[in-house]
N, C-alpha and C. Protein backbone atom coordinates (compact mmCIF):
# COMPACT_ATOMS: atom_id res chain seq x y z
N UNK A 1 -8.96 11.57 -8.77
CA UNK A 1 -7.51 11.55 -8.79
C UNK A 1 -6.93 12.53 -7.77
N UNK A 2 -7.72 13.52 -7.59
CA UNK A 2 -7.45 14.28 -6.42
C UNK A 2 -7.10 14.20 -5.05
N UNK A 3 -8.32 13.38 -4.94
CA UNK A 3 -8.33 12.47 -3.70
C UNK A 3 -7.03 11.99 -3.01
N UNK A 4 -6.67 10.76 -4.42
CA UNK A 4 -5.40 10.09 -3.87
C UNK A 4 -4.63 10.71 -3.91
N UNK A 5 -4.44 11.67 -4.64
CA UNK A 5 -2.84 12.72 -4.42
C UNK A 5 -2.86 13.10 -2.83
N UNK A 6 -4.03 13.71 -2.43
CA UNK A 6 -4.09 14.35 -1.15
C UNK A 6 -3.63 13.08 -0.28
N UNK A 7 -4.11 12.44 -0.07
CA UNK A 7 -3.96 10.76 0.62
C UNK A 7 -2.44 10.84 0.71
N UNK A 8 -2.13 10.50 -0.66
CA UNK A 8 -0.75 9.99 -0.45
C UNK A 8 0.43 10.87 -0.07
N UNK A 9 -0.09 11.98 -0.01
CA UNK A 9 1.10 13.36 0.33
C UNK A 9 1.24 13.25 1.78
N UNK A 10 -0.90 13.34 2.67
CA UNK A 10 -0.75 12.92 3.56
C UNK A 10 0.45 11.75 4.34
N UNK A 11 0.08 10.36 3.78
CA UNK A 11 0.85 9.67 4.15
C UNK A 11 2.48 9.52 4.04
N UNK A 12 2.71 10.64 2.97
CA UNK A 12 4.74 11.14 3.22
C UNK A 12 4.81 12.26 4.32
N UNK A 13 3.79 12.76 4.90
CA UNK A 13 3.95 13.65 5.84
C UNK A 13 4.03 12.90 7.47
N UNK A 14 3.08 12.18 7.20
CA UNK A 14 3.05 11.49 8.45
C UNK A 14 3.87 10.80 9.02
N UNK A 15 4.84 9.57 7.48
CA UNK A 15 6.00 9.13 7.84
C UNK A 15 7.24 10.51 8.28
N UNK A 16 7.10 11.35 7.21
CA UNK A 16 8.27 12.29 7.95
C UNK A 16 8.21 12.80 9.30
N UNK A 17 7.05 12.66 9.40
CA UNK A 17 6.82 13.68 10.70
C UNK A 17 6.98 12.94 11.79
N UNK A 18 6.55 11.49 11.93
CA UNK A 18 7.45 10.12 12.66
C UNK A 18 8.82 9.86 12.65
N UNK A 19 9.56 10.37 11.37
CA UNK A 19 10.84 10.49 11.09
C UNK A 19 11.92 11.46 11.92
N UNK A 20 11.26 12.54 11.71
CA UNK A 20 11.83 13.55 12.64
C UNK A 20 11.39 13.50 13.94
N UNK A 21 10.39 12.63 14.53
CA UNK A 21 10.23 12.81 16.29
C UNK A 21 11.38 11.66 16.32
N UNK A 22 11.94 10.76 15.62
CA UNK A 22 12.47 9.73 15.60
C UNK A 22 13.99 10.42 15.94
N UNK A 23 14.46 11.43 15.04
CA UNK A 23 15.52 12.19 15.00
C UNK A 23 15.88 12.56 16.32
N UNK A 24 14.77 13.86 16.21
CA UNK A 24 14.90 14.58 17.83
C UNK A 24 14.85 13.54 19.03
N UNK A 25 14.81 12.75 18.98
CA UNK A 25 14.28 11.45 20.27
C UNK A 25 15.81 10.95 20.87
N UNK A 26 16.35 10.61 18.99
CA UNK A 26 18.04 10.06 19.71
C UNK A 26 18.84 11.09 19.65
N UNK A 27 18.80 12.47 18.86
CA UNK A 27 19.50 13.52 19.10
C UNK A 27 19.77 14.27 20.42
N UNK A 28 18.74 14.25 20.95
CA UNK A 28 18.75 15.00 22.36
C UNK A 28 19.58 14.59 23.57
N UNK A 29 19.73 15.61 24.69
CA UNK A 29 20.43 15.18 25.50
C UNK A 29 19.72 14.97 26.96
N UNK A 30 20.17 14.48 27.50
CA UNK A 30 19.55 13.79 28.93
C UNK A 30 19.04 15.00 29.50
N UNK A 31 19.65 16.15 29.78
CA UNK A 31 19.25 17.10 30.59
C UNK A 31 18.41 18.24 29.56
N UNK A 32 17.81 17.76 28.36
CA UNK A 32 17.57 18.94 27.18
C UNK A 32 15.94 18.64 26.94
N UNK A 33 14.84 19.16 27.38
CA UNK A 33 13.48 19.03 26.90
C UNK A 33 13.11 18.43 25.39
N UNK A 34 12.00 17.57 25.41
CA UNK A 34 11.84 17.00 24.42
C UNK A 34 10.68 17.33 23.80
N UNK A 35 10.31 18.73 23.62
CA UNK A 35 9.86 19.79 23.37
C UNK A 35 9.69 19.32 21.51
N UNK A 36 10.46 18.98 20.81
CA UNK A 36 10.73 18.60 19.71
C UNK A 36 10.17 17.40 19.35
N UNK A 37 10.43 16.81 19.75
CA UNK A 37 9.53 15.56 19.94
C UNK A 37 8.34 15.73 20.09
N UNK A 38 7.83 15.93 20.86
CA UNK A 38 6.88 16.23 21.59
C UNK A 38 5.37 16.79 20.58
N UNK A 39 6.46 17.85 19.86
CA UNK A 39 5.60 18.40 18.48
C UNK A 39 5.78 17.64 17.54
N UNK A 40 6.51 16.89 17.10
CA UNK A 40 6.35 15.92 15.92
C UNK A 40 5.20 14.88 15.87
N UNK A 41 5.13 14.15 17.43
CA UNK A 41 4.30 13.51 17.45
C UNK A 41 3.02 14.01 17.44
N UNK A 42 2.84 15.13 18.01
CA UNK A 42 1.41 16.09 18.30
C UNK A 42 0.61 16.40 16.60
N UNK A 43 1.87 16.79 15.88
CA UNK A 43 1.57 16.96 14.37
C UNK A 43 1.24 15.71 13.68
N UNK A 44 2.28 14.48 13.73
CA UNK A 44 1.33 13.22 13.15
C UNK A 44 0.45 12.89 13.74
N UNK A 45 -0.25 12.61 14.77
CA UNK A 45 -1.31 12.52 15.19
C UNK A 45 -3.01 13.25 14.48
N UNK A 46 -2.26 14.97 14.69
CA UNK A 46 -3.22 15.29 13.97
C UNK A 46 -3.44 15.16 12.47
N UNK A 47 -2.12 15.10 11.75
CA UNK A 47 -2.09 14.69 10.56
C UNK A 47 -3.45 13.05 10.02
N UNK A 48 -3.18 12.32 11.07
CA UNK A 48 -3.59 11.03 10.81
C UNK A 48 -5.29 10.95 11.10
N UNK A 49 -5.36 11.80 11.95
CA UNK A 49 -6.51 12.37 12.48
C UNK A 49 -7.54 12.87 11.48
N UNK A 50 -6.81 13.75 10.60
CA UNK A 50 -7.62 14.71 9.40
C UNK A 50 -7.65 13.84 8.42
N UNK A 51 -6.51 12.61 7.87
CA UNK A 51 -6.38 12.00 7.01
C UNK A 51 -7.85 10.82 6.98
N UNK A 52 -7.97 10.74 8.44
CA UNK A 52 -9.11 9.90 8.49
C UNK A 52 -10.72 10.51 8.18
N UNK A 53 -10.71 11.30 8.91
CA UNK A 53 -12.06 12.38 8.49
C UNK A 53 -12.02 12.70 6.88
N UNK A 54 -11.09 12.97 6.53
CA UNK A 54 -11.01 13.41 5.02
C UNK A 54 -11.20 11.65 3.84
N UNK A 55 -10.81 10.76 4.70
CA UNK A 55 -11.11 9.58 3.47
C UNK A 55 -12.40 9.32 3.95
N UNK A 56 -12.67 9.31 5.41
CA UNK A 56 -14.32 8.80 5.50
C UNK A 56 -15.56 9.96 5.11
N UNK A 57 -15.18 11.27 4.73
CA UNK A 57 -16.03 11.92 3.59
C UNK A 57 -15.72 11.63 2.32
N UNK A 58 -14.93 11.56 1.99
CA UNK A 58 -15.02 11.14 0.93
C UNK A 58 -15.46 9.73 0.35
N UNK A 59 -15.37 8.88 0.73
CA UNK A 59 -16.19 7.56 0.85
C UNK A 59 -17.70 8.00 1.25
N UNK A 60 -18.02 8.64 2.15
CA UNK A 60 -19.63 8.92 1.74
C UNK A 60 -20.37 9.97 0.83
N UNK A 61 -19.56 11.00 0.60
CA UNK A 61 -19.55 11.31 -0.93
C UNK A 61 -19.99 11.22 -2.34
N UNK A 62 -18.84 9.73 -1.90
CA UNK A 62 -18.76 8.96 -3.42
C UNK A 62 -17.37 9.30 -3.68
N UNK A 63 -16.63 9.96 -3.64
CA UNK A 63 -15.13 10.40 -4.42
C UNK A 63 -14.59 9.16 -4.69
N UNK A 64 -14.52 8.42 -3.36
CA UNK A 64 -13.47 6.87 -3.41
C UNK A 64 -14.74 5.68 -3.03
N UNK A 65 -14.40 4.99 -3.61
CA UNK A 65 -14.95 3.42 -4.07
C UNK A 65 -14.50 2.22 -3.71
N UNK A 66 -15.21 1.23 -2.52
CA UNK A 66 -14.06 0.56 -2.22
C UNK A 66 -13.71 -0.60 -3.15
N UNK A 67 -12.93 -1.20 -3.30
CA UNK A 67 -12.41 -1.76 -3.86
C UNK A 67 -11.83 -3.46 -3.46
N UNK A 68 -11.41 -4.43 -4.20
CA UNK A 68 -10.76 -5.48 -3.04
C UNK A 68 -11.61 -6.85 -2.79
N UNK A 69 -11.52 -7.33 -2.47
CA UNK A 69 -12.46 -9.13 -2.19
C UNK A 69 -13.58 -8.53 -1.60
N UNK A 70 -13.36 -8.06 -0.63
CA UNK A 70 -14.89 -7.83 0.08
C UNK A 70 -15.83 -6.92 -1.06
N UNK A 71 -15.63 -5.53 -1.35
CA UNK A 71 -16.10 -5.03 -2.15
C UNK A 71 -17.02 -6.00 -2.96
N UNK A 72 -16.01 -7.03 -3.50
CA UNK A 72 -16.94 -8.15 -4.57
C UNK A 72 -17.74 -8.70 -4.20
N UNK A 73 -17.06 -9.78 -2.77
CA UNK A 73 -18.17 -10.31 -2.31
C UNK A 73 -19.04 -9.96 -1.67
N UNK A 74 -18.94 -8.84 -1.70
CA UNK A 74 -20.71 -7.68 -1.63
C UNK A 74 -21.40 -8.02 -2.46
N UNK A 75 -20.82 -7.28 -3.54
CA UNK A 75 -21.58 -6.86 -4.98
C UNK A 75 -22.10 -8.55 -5.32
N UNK A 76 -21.23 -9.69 -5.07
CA UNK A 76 -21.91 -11.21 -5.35
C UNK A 76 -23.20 -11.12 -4.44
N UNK A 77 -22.94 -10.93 -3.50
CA UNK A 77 -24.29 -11.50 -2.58
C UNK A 77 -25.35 -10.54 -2.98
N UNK A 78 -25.09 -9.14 -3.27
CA UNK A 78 -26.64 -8.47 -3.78
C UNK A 78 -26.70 -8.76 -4.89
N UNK A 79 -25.96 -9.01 -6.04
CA UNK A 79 -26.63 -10.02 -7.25
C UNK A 79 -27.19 -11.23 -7.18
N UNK A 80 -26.98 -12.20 -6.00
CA UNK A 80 -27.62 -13.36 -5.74
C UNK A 80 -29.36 -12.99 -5.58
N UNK A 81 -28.72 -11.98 -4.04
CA UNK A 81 -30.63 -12.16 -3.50
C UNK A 81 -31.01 -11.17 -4.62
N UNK A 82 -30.72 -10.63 -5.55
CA UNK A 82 -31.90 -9.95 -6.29
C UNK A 82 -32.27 -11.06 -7.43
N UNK A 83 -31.45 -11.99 -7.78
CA UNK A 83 -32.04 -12.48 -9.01
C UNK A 83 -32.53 -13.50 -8.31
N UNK A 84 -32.94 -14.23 -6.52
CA UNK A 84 -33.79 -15.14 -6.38
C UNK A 84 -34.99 -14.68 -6.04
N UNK A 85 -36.10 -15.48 -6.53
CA UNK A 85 -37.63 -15.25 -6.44
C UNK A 85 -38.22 -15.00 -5.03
């Protein structure tokens, strides 16, 4: 449960942090550095960056489990070939 808390905080950071380069982008003025910007995007990036390293340890782990059609039609096909002779 940990996990996904971290995940999903991640992912309100990342939108904000897209939010505000979004801000500073139409706020600014023609002759004014986009210095602001500049760091918003630099921060979601790395945000998205760590978010990825941090779910793909944890998936080898074990913490998170995938889940979903494929997941199944995994788990179908290694119940097939183990129960044929």
């Amino acid at each position: 449960m940990l996990i996904k808390s971290v995940v999903i905080i991640a992912f309100i950071l990342i939108v904000v942090s897209l939010g505000s380069a979004l801000f500073h982008l139409v706020k600014r003025n023609d002759n004014e550095p986009s210095h602001k910007t500049a760091k918003a995007l630099t921060f979601r990036i790395a945000l998205s960056v760590i978010l990825f390293i941090l779910i793909i340890l944890a998936y080898m782990t074990g913490l998170i489990k995938p889940e979903g059609i494929g997941a199944r039609m995994q788990h179908m096909r290694q119940q097939s070939s183990s129960q044929q002779p």
